[in-house]
C-alpha atoms as a PDB file:
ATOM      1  CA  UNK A   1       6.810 -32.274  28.764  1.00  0.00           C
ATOM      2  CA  UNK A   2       8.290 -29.382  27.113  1.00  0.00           C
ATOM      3  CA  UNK A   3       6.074 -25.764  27.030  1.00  0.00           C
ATOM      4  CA  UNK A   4       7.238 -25.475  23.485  1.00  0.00           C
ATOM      5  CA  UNK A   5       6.003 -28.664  21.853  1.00  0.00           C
ATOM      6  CA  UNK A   6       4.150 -28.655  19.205  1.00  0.00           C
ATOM      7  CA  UNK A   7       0.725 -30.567  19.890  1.00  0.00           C
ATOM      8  CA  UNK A   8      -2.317 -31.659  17.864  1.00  0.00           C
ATOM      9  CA  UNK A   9      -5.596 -33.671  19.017  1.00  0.00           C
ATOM     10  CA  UNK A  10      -7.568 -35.494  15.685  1.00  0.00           C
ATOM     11  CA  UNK A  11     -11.319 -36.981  17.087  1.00  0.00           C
ATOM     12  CA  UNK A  12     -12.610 -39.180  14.961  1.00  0.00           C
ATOM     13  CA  UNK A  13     -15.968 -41.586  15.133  1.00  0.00           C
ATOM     14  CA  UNK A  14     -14.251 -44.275  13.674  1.00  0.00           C
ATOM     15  CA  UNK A  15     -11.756 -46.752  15.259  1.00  0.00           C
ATOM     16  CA  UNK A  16      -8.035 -46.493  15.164  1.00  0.00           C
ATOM     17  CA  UNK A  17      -5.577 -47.659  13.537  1.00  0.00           C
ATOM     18  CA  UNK A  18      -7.920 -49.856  11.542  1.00  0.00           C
ATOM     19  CA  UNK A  19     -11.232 -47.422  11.003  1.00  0.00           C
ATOM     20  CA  UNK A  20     -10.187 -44.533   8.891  1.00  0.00           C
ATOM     21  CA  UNK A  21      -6.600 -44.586   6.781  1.00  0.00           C
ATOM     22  CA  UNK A  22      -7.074 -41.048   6.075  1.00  0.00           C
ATOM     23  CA  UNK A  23      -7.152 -40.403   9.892  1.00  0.00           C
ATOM     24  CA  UNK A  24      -3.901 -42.406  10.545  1.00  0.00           C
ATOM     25  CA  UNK A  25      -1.796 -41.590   7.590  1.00  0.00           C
ATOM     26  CA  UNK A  26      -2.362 -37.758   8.808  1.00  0.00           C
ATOM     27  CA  UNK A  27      -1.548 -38.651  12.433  1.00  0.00           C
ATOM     28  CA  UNK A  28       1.690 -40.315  11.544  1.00  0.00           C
ATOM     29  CA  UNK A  29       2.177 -37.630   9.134  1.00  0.00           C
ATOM     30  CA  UNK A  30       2.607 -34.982  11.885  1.00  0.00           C
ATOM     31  CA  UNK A  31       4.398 -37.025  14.293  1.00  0.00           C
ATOM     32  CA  UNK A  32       6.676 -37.556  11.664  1.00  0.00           C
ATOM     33  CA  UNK A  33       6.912 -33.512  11.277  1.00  0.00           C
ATOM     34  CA  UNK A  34       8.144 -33.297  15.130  1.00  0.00           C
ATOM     35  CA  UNK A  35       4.521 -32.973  16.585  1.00  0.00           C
ATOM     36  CA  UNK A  36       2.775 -34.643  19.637  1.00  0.00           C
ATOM     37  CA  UNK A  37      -0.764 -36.332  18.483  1.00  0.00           C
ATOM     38  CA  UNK A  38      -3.772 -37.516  20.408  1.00  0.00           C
ATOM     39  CA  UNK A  39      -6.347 -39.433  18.619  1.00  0.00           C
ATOM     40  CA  UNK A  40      -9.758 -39.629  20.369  1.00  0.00           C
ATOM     41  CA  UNK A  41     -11.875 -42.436  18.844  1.00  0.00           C
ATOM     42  CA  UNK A  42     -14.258 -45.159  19.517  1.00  0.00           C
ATOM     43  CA  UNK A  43     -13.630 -48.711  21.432  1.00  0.00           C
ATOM     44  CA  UNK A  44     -14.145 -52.204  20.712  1.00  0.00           C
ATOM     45  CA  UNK A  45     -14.716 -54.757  23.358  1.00  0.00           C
ATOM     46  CA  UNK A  46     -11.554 -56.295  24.787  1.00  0.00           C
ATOM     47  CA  UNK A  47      -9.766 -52.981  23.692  1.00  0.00           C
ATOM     48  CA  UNK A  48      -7.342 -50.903  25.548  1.00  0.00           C
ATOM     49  CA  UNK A  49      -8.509 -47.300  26.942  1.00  0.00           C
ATOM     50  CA  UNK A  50      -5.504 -45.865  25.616  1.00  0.00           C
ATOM     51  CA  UNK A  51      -2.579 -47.356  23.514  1.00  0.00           C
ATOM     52  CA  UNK A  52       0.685 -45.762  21.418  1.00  0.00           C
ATOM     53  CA  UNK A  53       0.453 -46.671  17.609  1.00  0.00           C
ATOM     54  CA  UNK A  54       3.174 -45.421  15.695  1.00  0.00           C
ATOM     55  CA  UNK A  55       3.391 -43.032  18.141  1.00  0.00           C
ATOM     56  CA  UNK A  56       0.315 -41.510  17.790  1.00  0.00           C
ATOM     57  CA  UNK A  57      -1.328 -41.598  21.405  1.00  0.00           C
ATOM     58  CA  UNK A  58      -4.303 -42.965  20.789  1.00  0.00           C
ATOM     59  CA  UNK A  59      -7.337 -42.269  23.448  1.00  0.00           C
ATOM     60  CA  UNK A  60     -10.619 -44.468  23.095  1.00  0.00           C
ATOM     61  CA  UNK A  61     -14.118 -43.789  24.453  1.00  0.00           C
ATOM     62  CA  UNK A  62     -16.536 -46.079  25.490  1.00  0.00           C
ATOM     63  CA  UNK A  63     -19.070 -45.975  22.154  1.00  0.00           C
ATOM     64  CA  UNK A  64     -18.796 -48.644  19.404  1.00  0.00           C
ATOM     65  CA  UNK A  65     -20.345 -48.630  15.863  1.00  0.00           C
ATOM     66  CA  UNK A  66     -23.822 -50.261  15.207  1.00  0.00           C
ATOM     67  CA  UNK A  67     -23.328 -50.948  11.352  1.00  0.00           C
ATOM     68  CA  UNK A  68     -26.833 -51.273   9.415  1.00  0.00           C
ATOM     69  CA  UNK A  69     -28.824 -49.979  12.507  1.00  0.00           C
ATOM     70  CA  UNK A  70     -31.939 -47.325  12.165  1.00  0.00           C
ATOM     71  CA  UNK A  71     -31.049 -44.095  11.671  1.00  0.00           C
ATOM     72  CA  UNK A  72     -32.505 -43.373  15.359  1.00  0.00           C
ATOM     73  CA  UNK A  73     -29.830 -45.217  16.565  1.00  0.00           C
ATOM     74  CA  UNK A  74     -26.846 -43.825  14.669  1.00  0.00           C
ATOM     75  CA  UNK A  75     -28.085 -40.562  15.881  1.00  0.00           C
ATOM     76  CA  UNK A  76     -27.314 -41.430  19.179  1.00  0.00           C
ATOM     77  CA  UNK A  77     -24.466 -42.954  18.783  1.00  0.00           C
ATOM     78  CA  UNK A  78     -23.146 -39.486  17.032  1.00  0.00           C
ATOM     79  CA  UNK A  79     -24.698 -38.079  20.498  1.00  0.00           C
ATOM     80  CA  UNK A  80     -23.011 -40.419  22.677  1.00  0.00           C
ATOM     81  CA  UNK A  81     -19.541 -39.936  21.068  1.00  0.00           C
ATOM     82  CA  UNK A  82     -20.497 -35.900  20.824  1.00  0.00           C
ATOM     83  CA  UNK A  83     -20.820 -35.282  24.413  1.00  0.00           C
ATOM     84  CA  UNK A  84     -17.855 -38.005  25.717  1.00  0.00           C
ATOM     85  CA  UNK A  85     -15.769 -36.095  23.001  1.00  0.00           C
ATOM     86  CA  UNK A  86     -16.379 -33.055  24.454  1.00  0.00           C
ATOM     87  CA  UNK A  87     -15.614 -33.427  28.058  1.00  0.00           C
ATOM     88  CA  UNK A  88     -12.680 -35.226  26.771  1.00  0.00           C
ATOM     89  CA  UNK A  89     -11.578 -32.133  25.079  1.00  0.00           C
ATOM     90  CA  UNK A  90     -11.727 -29.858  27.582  1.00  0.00           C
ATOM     91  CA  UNK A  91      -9.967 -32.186  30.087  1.00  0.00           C
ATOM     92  CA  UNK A  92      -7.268 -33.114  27.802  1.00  0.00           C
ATOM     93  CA  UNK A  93      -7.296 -29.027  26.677  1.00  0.00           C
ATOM     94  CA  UNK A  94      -6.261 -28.688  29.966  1.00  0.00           C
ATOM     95  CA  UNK A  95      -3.828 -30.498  30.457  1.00  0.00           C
ATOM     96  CA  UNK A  96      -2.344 -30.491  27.065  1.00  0.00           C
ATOM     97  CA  UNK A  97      -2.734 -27.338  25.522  1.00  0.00           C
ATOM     98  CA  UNK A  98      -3.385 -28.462  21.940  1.00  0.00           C
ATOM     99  CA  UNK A  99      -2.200 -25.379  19.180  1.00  0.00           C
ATOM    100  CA  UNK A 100      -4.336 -27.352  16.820  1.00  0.00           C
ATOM    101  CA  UNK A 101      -7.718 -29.294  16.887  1.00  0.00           C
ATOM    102  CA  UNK A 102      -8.778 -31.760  14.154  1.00  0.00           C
ATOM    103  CA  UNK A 103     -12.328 -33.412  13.823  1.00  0.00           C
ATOM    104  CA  UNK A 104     -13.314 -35.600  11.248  1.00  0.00           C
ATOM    105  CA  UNK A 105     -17.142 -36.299  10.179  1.00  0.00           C
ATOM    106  CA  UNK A 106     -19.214 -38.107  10.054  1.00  0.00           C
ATOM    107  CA  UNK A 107     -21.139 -36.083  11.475  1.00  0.00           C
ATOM    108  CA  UNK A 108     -20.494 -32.161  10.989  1.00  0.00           C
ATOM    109  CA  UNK A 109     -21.248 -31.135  14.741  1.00  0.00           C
ATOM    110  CA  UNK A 110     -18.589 -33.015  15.652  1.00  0.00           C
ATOM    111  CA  UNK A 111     -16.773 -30.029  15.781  1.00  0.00           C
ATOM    112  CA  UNK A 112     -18.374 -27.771  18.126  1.00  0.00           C
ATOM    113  CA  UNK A 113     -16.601 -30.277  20.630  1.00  0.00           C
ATOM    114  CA  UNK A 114     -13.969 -28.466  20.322  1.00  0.00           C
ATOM    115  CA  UNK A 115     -15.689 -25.421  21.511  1.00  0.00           C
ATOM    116  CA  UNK A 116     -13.371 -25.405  24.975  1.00  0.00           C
ATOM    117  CA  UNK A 117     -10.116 -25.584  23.399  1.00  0.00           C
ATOM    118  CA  UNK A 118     -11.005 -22.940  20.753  1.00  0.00           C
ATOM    119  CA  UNK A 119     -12.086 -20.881  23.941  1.00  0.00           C
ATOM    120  CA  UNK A 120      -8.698 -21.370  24.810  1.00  0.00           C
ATOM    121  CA  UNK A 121      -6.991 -20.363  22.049  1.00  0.00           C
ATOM    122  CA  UNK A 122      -7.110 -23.740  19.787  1.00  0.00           C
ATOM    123  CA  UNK A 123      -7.511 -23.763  16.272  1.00  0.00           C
ATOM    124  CA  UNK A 124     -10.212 -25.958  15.157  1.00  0.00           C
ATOM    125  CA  UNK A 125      -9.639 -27.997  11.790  1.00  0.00           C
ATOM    126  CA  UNK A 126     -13.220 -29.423  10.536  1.00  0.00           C
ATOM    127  CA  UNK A 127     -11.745 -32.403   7.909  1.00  0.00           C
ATOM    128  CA  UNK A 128     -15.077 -33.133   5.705  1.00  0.00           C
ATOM    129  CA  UNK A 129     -14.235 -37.115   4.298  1.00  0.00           C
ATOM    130  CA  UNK A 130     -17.871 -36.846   2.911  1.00  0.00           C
ATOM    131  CA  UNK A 131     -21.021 -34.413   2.468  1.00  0.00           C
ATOM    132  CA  UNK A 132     -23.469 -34.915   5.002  1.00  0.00           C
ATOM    133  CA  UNK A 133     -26.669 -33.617   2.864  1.00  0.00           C
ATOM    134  CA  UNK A 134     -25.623 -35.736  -0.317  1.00  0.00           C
ATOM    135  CA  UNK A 135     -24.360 -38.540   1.494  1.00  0.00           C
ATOM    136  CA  UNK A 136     -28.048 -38.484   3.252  1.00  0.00           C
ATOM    137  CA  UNK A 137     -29.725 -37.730  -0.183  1.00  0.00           C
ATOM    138  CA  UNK A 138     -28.212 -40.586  -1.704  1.00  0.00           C
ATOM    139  CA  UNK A 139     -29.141 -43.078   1.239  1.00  0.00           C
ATOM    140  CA  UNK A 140     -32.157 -42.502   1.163  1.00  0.00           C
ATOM    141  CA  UNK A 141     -33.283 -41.133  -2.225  1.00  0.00           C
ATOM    142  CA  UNK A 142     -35.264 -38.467  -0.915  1.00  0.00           C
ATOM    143  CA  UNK A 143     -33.234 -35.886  -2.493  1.00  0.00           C
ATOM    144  CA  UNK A 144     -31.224 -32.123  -1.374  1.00  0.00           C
ATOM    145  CA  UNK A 145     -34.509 -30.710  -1.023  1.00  0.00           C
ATOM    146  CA  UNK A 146     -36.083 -32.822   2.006  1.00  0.00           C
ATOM    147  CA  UNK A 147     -36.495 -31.212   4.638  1.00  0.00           C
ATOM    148  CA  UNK A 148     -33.929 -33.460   6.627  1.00  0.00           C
ATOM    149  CA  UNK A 149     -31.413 -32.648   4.120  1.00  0.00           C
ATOM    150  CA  UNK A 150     -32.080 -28.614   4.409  1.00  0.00           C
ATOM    151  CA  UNK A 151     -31.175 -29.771   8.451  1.00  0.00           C
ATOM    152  CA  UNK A 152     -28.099 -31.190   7.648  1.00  0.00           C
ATOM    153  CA  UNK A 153     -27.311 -28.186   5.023  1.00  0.00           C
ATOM    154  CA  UNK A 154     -27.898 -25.683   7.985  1.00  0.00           C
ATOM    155  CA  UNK A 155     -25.813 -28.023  10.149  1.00  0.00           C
ATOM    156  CA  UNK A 156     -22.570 -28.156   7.657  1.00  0.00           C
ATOM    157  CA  UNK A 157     -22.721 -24.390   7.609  1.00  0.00           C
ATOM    158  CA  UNK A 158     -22.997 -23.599  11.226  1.00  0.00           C
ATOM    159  CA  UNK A 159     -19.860 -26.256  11.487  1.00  0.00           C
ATOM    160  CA  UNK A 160     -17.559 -24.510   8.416  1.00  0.00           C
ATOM    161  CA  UNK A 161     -18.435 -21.095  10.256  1.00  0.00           C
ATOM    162  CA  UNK A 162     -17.534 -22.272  13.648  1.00  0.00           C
ATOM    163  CA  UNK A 163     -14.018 -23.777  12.183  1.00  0.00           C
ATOM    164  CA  UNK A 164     -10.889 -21.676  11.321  1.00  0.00           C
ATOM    165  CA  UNK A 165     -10.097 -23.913   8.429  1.00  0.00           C
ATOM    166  CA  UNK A 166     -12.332 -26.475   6.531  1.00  0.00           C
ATOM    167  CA  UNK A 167     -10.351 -29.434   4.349  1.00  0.00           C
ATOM    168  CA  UNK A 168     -12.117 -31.794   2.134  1.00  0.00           C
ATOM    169  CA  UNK A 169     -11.492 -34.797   0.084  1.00  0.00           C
ATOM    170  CA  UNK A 170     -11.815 -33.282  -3.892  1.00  0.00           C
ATOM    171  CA  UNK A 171     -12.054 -29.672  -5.437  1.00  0.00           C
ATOM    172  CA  UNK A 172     -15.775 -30.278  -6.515  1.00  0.00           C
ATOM    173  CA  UNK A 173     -16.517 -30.952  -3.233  1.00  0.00           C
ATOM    174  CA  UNK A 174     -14.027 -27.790  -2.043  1.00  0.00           C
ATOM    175  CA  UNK A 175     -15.869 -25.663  -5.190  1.00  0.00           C
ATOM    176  CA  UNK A 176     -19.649 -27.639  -3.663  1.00  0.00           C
ATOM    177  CA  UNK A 177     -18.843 -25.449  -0.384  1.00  0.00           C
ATOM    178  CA  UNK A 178     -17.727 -22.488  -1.461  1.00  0.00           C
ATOM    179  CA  UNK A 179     -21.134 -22.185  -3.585  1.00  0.00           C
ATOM    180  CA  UNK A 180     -22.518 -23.113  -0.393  1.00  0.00           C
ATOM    181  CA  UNK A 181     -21.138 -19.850   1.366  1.00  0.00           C
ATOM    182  CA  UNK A 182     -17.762 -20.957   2.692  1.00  0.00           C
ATOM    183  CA  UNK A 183     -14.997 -19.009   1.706  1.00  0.00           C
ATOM    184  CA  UNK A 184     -12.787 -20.502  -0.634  1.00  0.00           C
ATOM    185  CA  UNK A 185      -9.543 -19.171   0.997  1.00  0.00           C
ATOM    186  CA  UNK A 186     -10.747 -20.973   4.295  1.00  0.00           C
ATOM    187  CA  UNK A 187     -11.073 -24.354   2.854  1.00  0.00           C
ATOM    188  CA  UNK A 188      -8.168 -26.741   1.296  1.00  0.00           C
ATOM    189  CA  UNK A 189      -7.951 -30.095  -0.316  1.00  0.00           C
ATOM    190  CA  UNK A 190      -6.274 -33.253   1.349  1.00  0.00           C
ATOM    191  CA  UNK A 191      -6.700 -36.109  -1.438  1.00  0.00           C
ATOM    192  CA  UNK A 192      -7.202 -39.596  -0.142  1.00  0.00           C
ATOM    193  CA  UNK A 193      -4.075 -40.955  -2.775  1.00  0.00           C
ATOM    194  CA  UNK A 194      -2.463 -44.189  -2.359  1.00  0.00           C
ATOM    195  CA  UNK A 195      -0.307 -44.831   0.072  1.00  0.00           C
ATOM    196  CA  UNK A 196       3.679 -44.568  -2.094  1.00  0.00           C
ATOM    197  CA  UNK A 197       5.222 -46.248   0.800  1.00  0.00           C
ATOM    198  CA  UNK A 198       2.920 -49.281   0.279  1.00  0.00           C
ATOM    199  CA  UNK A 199       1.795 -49.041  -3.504  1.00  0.00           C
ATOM    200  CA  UNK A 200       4.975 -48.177  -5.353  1.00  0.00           C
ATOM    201  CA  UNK A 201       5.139 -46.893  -8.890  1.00  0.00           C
ATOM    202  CA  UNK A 202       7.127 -48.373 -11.119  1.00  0.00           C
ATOM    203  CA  UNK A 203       9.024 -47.776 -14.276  1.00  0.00           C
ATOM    204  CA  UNK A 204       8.815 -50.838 -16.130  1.00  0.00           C
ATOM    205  CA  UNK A 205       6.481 -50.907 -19.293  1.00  0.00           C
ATOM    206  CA  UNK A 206       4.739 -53.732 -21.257  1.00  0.00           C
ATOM    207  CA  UNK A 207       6.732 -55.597 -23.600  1.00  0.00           C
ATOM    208  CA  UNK A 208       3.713 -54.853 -26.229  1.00  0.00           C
ATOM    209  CA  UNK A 209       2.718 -51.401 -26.605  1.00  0.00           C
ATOM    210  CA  UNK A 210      -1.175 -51.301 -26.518  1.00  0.00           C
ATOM    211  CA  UNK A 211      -3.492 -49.054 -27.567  1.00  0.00           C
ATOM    212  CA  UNK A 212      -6.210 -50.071 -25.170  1.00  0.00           C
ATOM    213  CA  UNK A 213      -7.889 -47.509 -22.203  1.00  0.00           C
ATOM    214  CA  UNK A 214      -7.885 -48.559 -18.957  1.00  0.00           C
ATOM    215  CA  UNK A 215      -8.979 -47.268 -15.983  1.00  0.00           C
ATOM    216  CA  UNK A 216      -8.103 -47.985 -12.115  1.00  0.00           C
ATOM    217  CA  UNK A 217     -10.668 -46.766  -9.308  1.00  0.00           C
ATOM    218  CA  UNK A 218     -10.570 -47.384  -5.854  1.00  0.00           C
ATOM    219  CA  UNK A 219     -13.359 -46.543  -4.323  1.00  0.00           C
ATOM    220  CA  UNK A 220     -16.962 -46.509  -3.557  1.00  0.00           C
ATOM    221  CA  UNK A 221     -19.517 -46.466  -6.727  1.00  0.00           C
ATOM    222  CA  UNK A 222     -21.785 -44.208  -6.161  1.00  0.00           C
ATOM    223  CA  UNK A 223     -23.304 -40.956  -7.929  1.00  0.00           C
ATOM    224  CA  UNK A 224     -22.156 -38.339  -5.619  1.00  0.00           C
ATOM    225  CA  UNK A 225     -18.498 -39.459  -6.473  1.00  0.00           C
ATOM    226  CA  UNK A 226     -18.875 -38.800  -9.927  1.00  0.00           C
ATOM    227  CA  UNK A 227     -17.793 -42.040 -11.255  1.00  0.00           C
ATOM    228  CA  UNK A 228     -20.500 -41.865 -14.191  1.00  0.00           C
ATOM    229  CA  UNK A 229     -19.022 -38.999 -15.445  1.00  0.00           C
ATOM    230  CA  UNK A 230     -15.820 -40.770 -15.675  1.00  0.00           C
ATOM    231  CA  UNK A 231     -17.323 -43.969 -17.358  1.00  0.00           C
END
């Protein structure tokens, strides 16, 4: 293993390859770019501890997702998956030596699992694929002013300070945290576009002109996406 490679370490609550696109199409990204890539993630019964996807080294853990339980319980879960994460990190930190850490929320204290490798000299990445206080809000229509969403406010801005870099999913979101506190030249936007390598564009045109609007979204409907103010 050569002293001079480039390596990077993504953790992610999600399964891989088949949880989060975003996640994947990053990871092969890199390895693409020359680097070595860990993903940490959850497992599913019957899976492998560890496997090579694209050659992205993937590294499971030994929590799986309870879709449409209590809140109570995804909380856990998070917990679970927080402190396995953690002493996975500073194992594989180790032994590794990651230049870069990536973790992806849900949820935003995902990141202070990488509190051992930044020790060590680490960058830590926090990738934001949704707010935590709107996405709450919205779940449970009890608004950004509840006193569980001030807790998850307080929480996403202990996690931006604690990471060197912040990337989110759209500029209002980028412009939502910046009005938040975080500085705008520590945050960056990573679009989730379509895969060109799967949905190709192409050049051909109707035979009949026409003058009618139409619109392709794909995507979740829902208000803190703004999709009403595109309709």
């Amino acid at each position: 293993m050569s002293q001079n490679q480039l390596r990077h370490c993504m953790v992610v609550h999600s399964y891989y390859p088949l949880g989060e696109t975003r996640v994947q199409r990053e990871a092969v990204a890199l390895t693409e770019r020359g680097w070595e890539v860990d993903v940490v993630c959850l497992r599913e019964p019957g899976e492998d501890r560890s496997a090579v996807y694209e050659g992205v080294n993937v590294i499971r853990l030994p929590v799986r997702r309870h879709r449409g339980s209590s809140m109570a319980t995804q909380l856990l879960e998070y917990l679970a998956f927080f402190v396995m994460a953690t002493w996975r990190l500073i194992w594989l930190q180790r032994n590794r030596r990651y230049q870069t850490i990536q973790l992806h929320n849900l949820p935003d204290f995902l990141v202070f699992a990488a509190a051992w490798p930044k020790l060590r000299g680490a960058r830590v990445i926090l990738d934001l694929h949704d707010l935590m206080p709107e996405l709450f809000a919205a779940r449970t229509s009890s608004g950004m002013k509840s006193r569980a969403a001030r807790v998850l406010l307080f929480q996403e801005r202990l996690a931006c300070r604690f990471a060197d870099h912040v990337i989110t999913v759209t500029e209002w979101w980028r412009d939502t945290l910046v009005a938040r506190g975080v500085p705008r030249e520590k945050t960056s936007v990573v679009m989730n576009l379509a895969d060109p390598g799967v949905f190709r564009r192409t050049l051909e045109r109707a035979a009949q002109p026409s003058s009618e609007f139409r619109v392709l979204y794909h995507g979740t409907f829902t208000r803190r996406y703004g999709v009403d103010v595109l309709v």
